[in-house]
Protein backbone atom coordinates (compact mmCIF):
# COMPACT_ATOMS: atom_id res chain seq x y z
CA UNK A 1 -68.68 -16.56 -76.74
CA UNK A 2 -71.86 -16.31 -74.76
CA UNK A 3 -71.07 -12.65 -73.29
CA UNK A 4 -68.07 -10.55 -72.86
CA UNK A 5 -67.97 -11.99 -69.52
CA UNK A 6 -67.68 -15.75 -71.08
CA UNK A 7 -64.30 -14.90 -72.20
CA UNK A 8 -62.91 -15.77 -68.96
CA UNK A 9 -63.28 -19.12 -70.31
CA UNK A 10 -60.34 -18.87 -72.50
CA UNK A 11 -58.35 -19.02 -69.22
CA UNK A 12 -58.10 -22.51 -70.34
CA UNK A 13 -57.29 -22.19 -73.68
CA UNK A 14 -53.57 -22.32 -75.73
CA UNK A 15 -51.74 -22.30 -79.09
CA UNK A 16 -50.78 -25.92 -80.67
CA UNK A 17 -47.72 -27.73 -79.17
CA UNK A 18 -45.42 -29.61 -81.51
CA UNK A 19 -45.34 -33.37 -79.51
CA UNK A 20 -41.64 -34.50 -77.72
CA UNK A 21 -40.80 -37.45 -80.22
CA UNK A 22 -41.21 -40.47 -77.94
CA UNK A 23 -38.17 -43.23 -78.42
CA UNK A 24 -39.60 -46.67 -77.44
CA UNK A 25 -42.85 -48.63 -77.76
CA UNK A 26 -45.20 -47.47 -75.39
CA UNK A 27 -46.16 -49.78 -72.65
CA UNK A 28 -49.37 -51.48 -72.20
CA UNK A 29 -51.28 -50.42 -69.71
CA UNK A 30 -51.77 -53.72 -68.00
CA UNK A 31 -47.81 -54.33 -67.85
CA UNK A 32 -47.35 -50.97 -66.15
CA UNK A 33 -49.73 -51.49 -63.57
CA UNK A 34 -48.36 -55.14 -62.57
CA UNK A 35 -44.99 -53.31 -62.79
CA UNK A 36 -45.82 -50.48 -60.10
CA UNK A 37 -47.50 -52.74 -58.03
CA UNK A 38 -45.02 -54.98 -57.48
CA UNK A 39 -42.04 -52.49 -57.44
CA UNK A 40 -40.72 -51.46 -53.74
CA UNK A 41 -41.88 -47.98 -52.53
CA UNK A 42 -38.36 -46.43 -52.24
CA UNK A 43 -37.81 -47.33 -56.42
CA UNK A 44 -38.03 -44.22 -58.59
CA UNK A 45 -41.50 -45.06 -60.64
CA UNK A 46 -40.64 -44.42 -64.68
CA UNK A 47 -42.71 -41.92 -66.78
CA UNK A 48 -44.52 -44.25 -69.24
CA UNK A 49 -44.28 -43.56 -72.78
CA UNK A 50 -47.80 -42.35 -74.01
CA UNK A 51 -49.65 -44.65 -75.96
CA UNK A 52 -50.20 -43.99 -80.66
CA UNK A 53 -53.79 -43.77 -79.52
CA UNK A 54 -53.00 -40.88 -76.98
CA UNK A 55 -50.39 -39.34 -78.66
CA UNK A 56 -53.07 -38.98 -81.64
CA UNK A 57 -55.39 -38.06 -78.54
CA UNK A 58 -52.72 -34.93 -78.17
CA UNK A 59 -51.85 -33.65 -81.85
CA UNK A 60 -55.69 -33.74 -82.76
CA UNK A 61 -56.51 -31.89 -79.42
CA UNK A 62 -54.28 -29.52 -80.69
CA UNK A 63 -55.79 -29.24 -84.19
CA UNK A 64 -59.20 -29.20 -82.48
CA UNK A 65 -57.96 -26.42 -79.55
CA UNK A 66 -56.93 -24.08 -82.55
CA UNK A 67 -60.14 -24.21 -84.62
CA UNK A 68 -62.20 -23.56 -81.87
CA UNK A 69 -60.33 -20.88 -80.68
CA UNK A 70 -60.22 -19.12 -83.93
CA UNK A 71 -64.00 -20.18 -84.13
CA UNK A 72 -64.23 -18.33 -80.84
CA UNK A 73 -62.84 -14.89 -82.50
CA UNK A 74 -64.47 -15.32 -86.08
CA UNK A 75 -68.08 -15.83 -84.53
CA UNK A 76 -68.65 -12.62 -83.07
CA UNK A 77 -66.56 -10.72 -85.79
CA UNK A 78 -68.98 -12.62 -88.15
CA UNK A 79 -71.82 -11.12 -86.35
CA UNK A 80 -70.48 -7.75 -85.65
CA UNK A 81 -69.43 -7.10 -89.30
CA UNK A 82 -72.61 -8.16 -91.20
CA UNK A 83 -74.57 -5.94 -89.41
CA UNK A 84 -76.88 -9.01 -87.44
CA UNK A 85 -76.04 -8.14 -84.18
CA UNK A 86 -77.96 -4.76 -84.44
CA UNK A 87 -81.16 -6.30 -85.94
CA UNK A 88 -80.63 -8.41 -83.47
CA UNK A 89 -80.66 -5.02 -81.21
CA UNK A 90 -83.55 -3.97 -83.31
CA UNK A 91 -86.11 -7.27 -82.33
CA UNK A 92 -84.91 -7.13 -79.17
CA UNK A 93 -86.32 -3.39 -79.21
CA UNK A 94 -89.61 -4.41 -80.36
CA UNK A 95 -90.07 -7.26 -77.74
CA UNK A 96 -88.64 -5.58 -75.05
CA UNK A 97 -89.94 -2.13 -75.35
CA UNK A 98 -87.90 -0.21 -72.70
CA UNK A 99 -84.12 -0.03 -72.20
CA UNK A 100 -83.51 -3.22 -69.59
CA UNK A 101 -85.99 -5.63 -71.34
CA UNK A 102 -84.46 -4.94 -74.48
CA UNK A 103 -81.16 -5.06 -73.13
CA UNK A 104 -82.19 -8.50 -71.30
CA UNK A 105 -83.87 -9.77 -74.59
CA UNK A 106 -80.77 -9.00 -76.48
CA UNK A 107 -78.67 -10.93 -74.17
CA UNK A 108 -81.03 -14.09 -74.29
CA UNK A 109 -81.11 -13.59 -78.46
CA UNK A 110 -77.01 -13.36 -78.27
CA UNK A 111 -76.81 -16.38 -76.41
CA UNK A 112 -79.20 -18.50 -78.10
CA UNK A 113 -77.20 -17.49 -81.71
CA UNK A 114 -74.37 -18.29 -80.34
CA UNK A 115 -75.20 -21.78 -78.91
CA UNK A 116 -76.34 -22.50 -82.62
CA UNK A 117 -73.03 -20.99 -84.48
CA UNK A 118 -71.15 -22.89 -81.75
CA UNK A 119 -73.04 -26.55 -81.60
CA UNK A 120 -71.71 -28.77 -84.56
CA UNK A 121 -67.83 -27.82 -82.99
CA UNK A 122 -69.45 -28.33 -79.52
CA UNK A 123 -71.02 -31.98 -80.91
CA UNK A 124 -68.19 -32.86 -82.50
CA UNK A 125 -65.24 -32.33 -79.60
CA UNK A 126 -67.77 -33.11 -76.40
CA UNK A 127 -69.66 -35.88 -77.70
CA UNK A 128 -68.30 -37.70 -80.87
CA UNK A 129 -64.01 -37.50 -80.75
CA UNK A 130 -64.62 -38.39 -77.30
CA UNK A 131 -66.68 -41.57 -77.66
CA UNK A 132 -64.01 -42.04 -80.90
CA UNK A 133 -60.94 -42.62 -78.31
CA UNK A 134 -62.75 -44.49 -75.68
CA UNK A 135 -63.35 -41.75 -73.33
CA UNK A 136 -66.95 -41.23 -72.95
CA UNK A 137 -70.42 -43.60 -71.41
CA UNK A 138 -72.32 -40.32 -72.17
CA UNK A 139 -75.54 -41.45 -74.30
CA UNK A 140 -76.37 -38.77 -76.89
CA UNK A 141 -79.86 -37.92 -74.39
CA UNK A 142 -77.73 -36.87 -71.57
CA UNK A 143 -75.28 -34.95 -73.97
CA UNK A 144 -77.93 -32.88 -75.14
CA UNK A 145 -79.97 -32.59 -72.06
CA UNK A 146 -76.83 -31.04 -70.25
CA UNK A 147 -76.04 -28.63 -73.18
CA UNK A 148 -80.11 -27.55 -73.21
CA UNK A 149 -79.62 -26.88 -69.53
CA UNK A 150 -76.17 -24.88 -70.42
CA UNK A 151 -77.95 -23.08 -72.92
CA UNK A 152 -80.86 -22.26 -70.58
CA UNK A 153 -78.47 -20.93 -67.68
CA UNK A 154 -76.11 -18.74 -69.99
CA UNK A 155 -80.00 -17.42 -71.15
CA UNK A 156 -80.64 -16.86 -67.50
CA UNK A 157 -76.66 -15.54 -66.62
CA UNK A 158 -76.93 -13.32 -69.58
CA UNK A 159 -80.23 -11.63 -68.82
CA UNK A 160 -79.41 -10.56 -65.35
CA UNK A 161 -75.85 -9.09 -65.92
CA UNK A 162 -75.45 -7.93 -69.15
CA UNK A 163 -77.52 -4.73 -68.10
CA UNK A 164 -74.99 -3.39 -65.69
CA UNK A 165 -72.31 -2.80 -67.82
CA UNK A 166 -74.03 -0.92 -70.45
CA UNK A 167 -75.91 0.86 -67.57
CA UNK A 168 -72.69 1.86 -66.39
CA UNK A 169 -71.54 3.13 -70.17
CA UNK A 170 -74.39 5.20 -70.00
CA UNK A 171 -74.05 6.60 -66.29
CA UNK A 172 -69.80 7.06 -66.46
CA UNK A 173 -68.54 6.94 -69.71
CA UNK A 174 -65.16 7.40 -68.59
CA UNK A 175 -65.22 5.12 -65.64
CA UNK A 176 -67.01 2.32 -66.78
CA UNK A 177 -64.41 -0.39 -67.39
CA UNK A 178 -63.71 0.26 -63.83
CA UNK A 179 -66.74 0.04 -62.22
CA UNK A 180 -67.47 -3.20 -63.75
CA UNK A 181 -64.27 -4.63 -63.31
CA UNK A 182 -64.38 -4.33 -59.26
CA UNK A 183 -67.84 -5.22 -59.32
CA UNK A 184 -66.81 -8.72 -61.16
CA UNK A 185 -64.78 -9.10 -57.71
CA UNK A 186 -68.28 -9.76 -55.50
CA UNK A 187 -69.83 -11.66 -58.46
CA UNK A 188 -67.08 -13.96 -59.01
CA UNK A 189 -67.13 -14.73 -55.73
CA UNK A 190 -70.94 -15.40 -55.90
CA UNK A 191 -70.98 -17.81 -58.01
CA UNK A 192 -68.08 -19.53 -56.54
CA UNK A 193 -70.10 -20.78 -53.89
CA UNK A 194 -73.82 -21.06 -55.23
CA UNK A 195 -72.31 -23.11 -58.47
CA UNK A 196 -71.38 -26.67 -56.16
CA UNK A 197 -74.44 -26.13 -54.00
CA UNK A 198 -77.30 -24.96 -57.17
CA UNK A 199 -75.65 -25.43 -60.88
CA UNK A 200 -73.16 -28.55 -60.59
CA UNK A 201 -76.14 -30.70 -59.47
CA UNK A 202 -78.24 -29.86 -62.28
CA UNK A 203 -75.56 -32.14 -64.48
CA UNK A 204 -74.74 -34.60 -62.12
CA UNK A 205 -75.82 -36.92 -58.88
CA UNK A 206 -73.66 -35.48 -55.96
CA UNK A 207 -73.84 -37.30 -52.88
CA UNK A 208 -72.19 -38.78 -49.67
CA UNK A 209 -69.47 -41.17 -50.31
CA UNK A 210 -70.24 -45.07 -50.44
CA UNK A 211 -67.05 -46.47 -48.62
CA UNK A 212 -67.39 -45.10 -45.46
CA UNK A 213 -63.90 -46.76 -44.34
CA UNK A 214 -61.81 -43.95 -47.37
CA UNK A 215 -64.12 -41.30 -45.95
CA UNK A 216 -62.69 -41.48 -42.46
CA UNK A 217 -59.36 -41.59 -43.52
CA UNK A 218 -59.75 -38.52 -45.52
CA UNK A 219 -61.81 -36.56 -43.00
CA UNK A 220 -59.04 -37.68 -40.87
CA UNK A 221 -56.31 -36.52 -43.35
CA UNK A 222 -58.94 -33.05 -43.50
CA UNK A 223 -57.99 -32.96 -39.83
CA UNK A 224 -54.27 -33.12 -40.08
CA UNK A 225 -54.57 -30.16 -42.92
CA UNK A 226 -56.40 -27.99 -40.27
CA UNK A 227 -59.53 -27.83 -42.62
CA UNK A 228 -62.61 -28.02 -40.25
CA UNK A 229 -66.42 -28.96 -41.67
CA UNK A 230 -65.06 -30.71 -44.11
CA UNK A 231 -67.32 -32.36 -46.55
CA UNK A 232 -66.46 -34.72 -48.96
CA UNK A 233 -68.91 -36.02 -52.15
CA UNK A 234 -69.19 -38.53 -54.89
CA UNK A 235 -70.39 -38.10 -57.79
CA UNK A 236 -71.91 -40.24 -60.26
CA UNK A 237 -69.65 -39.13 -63.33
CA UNK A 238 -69.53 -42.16 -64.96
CA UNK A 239 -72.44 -42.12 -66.66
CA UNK A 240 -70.48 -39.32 -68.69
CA UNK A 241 -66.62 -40.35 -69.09
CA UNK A 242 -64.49 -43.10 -68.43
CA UNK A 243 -61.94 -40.60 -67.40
CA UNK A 244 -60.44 -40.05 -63.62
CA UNK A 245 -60.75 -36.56 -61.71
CA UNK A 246 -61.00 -34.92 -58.68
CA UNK A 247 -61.57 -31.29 -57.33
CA UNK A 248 -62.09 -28.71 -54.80
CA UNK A 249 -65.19 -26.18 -55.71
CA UNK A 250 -67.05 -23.81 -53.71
CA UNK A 251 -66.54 -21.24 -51.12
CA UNK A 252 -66.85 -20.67 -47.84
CA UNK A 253 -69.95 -22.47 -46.45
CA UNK A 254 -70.14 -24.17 -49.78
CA UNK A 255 -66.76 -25.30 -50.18
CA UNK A 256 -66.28 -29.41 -50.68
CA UNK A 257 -63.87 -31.93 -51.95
CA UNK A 258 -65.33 -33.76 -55.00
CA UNK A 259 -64.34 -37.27 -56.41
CA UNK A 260 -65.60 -39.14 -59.31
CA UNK A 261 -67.05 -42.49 -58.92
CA UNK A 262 -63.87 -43.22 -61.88
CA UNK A 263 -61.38 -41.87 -59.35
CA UNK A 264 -62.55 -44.53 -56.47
CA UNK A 265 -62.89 -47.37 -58.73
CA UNK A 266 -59.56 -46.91 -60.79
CA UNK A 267 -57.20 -45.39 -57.86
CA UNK A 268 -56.37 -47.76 -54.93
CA UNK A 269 -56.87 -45.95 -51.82
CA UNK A 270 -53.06 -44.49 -51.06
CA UNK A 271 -53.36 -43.31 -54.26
CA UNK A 272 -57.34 -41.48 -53.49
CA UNK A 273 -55.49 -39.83 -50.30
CA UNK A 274 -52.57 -38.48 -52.15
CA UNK A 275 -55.04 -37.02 -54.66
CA UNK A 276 -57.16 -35.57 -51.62
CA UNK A 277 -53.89 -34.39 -49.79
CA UNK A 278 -53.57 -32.36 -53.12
CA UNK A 279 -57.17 -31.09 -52.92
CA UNK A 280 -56.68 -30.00 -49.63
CA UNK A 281 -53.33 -27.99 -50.13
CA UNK A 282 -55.44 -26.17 -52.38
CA UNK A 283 -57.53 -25.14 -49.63
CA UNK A 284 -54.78 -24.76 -46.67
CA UNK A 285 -52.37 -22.65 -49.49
CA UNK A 286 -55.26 -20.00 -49.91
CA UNK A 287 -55.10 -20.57 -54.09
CA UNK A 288 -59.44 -20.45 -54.31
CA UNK A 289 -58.95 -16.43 -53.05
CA UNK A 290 -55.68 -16.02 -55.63
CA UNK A 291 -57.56 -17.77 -58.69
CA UNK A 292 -60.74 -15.03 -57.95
CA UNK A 293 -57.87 -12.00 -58.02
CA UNK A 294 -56.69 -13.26 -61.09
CA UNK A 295 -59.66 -13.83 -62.61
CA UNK A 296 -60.92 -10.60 -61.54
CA UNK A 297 -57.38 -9.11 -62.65
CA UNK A 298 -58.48 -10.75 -66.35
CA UNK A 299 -61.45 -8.90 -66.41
CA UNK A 300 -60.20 -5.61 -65.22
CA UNK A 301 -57.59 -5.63 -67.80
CA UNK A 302 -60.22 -7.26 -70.88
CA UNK A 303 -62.42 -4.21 -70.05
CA UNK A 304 -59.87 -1.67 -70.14
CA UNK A 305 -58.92 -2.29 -73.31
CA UNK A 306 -62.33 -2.54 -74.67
CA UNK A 307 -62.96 0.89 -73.14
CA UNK A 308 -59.65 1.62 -74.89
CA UNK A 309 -59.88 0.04 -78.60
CA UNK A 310 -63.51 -0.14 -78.95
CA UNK A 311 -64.67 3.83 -79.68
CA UNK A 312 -61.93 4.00 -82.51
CA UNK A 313 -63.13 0.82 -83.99
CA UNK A 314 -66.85 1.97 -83.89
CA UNK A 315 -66.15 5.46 -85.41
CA UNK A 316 -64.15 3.20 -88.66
CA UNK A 317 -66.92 0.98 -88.86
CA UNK A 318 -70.26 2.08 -87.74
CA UNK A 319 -71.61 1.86 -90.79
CA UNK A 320 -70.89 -1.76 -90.69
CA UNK A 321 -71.62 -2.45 -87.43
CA UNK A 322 -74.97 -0.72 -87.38
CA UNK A 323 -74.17 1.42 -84.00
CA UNK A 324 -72.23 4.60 -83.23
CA UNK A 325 -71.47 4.24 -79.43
CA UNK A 326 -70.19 1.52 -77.19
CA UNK A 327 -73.45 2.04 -74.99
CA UNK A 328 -75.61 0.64 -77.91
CA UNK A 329 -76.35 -3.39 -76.49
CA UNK A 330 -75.11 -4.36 -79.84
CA UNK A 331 -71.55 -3.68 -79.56
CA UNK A 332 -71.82 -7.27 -77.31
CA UNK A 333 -70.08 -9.03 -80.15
CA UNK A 334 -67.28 -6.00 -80.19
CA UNK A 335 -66.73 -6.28 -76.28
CA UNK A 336 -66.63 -10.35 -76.50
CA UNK A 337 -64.44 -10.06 -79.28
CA UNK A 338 -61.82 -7.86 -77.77
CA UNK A 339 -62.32 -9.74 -74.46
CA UNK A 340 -61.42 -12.58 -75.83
CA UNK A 341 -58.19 -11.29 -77.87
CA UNK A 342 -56.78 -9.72 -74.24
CA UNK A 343 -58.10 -13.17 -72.57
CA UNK A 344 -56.01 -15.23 -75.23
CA UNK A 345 -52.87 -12.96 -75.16
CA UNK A 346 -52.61 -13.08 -71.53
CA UNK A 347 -53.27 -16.50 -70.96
CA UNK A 348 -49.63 -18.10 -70.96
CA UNK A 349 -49.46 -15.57 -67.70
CA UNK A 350 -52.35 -16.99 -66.25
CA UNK A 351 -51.92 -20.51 -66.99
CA UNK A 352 -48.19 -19.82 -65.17
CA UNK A 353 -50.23 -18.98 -62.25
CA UNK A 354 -52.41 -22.16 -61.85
CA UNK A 355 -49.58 -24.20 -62.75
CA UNK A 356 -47.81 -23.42 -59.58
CA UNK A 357 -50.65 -23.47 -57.31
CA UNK A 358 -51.25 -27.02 -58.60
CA UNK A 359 -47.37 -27.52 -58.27
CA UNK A 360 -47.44 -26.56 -54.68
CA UNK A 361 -51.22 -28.35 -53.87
CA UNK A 362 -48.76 -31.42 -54.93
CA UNK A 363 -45.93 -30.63 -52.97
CA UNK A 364 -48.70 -30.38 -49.72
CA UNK A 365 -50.17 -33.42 -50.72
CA UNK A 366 -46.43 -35.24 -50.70
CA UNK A 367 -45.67 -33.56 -47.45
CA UNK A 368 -49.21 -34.72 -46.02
CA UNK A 369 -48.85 -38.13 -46.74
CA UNK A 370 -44.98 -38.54 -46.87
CA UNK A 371 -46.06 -41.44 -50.15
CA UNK A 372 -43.68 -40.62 -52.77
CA UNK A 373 -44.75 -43.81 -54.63
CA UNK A 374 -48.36 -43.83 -54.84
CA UNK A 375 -47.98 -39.90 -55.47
CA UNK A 376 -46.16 -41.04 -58.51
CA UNK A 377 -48.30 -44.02 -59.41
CA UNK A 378 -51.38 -41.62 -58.75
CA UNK A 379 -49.93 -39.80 -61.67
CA UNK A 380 -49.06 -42.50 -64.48
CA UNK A 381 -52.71 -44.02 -64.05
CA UNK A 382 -54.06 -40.52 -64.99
CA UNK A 383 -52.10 -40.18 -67.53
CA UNK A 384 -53.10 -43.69 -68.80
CA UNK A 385 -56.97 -43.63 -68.15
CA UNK A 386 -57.01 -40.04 -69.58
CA UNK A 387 -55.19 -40.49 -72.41
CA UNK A 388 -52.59 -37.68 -71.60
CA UNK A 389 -49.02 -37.05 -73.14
CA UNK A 390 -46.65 -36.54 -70.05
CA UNK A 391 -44.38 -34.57 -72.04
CA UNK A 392 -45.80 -32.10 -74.59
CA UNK A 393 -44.24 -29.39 -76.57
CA UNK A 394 -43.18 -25.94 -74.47
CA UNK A 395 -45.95 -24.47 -76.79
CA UNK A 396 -49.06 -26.54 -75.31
CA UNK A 397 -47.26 -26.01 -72.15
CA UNK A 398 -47.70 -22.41 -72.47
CA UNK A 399 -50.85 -22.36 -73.91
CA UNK A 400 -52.56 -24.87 -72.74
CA UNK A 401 -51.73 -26.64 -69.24
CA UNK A 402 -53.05 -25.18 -66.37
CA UNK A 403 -51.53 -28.18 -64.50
CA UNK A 404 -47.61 -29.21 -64.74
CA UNK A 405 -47.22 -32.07 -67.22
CA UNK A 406 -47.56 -35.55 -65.97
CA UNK A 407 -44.15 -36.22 -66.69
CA UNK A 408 -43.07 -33.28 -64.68
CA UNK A 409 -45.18 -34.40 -61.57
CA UNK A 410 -44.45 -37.87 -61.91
CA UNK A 411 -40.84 -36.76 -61.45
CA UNK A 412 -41.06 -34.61 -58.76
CA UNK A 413 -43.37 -37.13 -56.77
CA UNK A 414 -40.27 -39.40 -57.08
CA UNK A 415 -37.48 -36.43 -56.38
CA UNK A 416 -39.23 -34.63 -53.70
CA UNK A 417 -38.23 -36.13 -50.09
CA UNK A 418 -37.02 -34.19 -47.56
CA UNK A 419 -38.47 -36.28 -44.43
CA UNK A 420 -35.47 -39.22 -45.33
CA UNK A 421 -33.22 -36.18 -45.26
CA UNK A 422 -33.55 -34.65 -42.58
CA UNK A 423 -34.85 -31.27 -43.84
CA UNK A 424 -37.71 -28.93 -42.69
CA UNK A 425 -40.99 -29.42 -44.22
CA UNK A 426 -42.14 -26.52 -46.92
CA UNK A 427 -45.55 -26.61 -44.89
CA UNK A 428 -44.64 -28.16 -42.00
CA UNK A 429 -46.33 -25.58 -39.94
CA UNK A 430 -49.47 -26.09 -41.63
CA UNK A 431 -49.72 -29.81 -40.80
CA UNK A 432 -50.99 -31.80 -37.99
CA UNK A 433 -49.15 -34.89 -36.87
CA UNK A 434 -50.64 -37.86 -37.49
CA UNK A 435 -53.14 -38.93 -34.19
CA UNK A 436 -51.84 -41.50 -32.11
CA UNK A 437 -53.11 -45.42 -32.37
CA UNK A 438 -54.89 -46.61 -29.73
C-alpha cells in the first residue's frame, strides 16, 4: 500500500480456493524422480499427488493471501478515517515548506508508515512460514537488509512521482485521471528496463552463467527463436530460497533471460532448455508489450474511478478525513484505497490474461524443443521443490494463478504433439530449424 500506484501489485493477488480432495498417498519425492527417469520418453508422465506438507503449504497460503489482502484495504482506511493521514499532511507542511517538498515529504512519511503497519505480516509470510516449510536459506540479516533497501526505494519511487498526479488535480480537474493514466504508459515502460539493469542487482548477485556448455545450447536455442543479443544470467538466489525459478525481465536493450542457481542445480539440462524455450516464447509472442497495456489498462481504469467515487466520499466525510478536495496530498490513503478495490475486482480478468500468455510461452517452448517428456518432468519437479498443489480449487484459480496449474501443464506437456502427427506447427513460422551437425 505504498502509493496509489503500488496497487498494481494486487495483479497478483486472489480470493481463497477450497483444495481438490486428493485420493491416494502422495508420492515421495525420491520415488517420483527414479520413476521419470527411468520411464521411456513417449510414456504419458502422471501428475503427482501433492505432498500433507504442501497441501498445508496451499490452504495456509490461502488463509495468509486473505489477511493480507484485507490488511491491504483496512491499512489505509485505518489511516484515512482517524484523521493521521492529514497530520501527516500537516508535518509534511512544516518540513517541506512549499507545495512539491511537502508533497515529496508526504510521500516519504506515507511510505515509511506503511512499511511499519505492514512489517510483522511482511516478517511473518517472507521470512518465518517460509523457513517453517523448508523453503528458505535466507538468514534474518539478508531478510532485513533487502526489505531496508525496499523501504528506501519505495521512499525514493514515492518522492519523485507522487507529485504529478496531484499536480495534475490541480492543473485539470476534470482530466486528471486521464492524464496520469497515459502517462503511466512511458513510466511503466521505464522501469521495465532500468529495474534488471539498476534495482534487481541491489538484492541479488547477477552474473554470466558458470556452465558454459548449457549456455551455448541456449544461445543456440535463442537463435532458433529468432531472438538476437541474447543474454542470459545466473543468479545467486540460493542464498534466499530453496525454491526453483526462471524469468524473462527487462526491455529492449535491457531485456535478459534469468535462471536461478536452484533451477541449474535441480533441473537436468533438457529440462533447463524446455524452461528457456518457455522464456523465450515470451519474448518471440510479444506478451512483455501486452502485460505493459494491461497494466497500463489497470491503472487507467483504478484512476477513473477514483476520479469518479472519491469527491462524493470526501464531501460525506471530510470532517473525518481532515481534507475537502481530492487535490489535498492527503487523500493518498483514499486513492490507494480505491485503487486497490478496482485492482482486486478486476484481477480474475487480468490473471486470465497472464495465464494464457504463460499457456502459449509453453506451447512455444514444446514446439521449440519438440520434448514432451522433460516438458512434463520440468513441471512435476516444480511442483515438488516448490511445494505447489497441481490442482487447486477454481477459486485460487481465479484469484490467484497467474500461471495455469501444474496439473494443467503437466497434462498438456504430455497431450500436446502435433510433430508425430503430422500437423502444422502453432509457431512454426516463428522457428528456426535446428543447424546442421558438422
Amino acid at each position: 500500500m505504498r502509493t496509489a500506484l503500488a496497487a498494481v501489485l494486487l495483479l497478483c493477488l486472489s480470493l481463497a480456493g477450497r483444495p481438490a480432495l486428493a485420493a491416494p498417498p502422495a508420492t515421495s519425492p525420491a520415488s517420483l524422480s527414479a520413476a521419470t527417469a527411468t520411464a521411456p520418453s513417449s510414456a504419458p508422465v502422471p501428475v503427482p499427488q501433492p505432498s500433507a506438507q504442501a497441501m498445508r503449504y496451499y490452504r495456509t497460503g490461502n488463509v495468509l493471501w486473505l489477511i493480507a489482502t484485507l490488511w491491504s484495504l483496512a491499512v489505509p482506511a485505518l489511516l484515512l478515517f482517524t484523521g493521521f493521514s492529514a497530520r501527516l499532511r500537516d508535518v509534511a507542511r512544516r518540513i517541506g515548506r512549499n507545495w512539491f517538498f511537502t508533497v515529496a515529504v508526504y510521500g516519504v512519511l506515507f511510505t515509511l508508515v506503511g512499511f511499519v503497519l505492514d512489517l510483522p505480516l511482511a516478517w511473518y509470510a517472507g521470512f518465518v512460514r517460509e523457513h517453517a516449510y523448508g523453503l528458505s536459506e535466507q538468514t534474518a540479516a539478508k531478510w532485513w537488509s533487502d526489505e531496508l533497501k525496499g523501504l528506501a526505494l519505495g521512499c525514493v519511487f514515492t518522492a519523485l512521482i507522487l507529485w504529478f498526479p496531484y499536480l495534475l488535480l490541480r492543473k485539470s480537474p476534470r482530466r486528471w485521471w486521464l492524464y496520469t493514466g497515459l502517462a503511466s504508459v512511458p513510466l511503466l515502460v521505464l522501469l521495465l528496463f532500468v529495474t534488471p539493469l539498476w534495482i534487481e542487482p541491489l538484492f541479488n548477485h547477477f552474473g554470466p552463467m558458470k556452465d558454459k556448455a548449457l549456455e551455448a545450447d541456449i544461445l543456440s536455442l535463442a537463435g532458433r527463436a529468432g531472438i538476437a543479443g541474447s543474454r542470459v544470467y545466473e543468479v545467486d538466489k540460493s542464498v534466499d530460497t530453496k525454491t526453483v525459478n526462471a524469468y524473462v525481465t527487462g526491455f529492449g536493450g535491457s531485456k535478459r533471460i534469468v535462471l536461478w542457481d536452484t533451477t541449474l542445480a535441480k533441473l537436468d539440462r533438457p529440462e533447463v532448455l524446455l524452461v528457456m524455450g518457455h522464456e523465450m516464447g515470451h519474448y518471440v509472442l510479444g506478451h512483455v508489450p501486452v502485460l505493459i497495456a494491461v497494466g497500463s489498462l489497470l491503472v487507467l481504469c483504478g484512476l477513473w474511478v477514483v476520479h469518479r467515487t472519491a469527491h462524493g466520499l470526501i464531501a460525506r466525510f471530510a470532517g473525518r478525513f481532515g481534507f475537502r478536495e481530492l487535490a489535498d496530498v492527503a487523500s493518498v490513503p483514499l486513492m490507494s484505497l480505491l485503487f486497490s478495490l478496482v485492482a482486486l475486482l478486476l484481477t480474475p480478468a487480468i490473471l486470465g490474461v497472464t495465464r494464457h500468455t504463460e499457456h502459449e510461452a509453453d506451447r512455444f517452448g514444446l514446439e521449440i524443443t519438440s520434448d514432451n517428456h522433460h516438458c512434463a518432468t520440468a513441471f512435476v519437479k516444480l511442483q515438488q521443490e516448490n511445494l505447489d498443489n497441481p490442482r487447486p480449487g477454481w477459486l485460487y484459480k481465479l484469484w490467484r494463478s497467474s500461471h495455469p496449474p501444474l496439473g494443467e501443464r503437466i497434462d498438456f506437456c504430455n497431450d500436446y504433439r502435433p510433430w508425430e502427427r503430422g500437423e502444422p506447427l502453432e509457431y512454426g513460422d516463428l522457428i528456426r530449424p535446428p543447424a546442421p551437425r558438422s
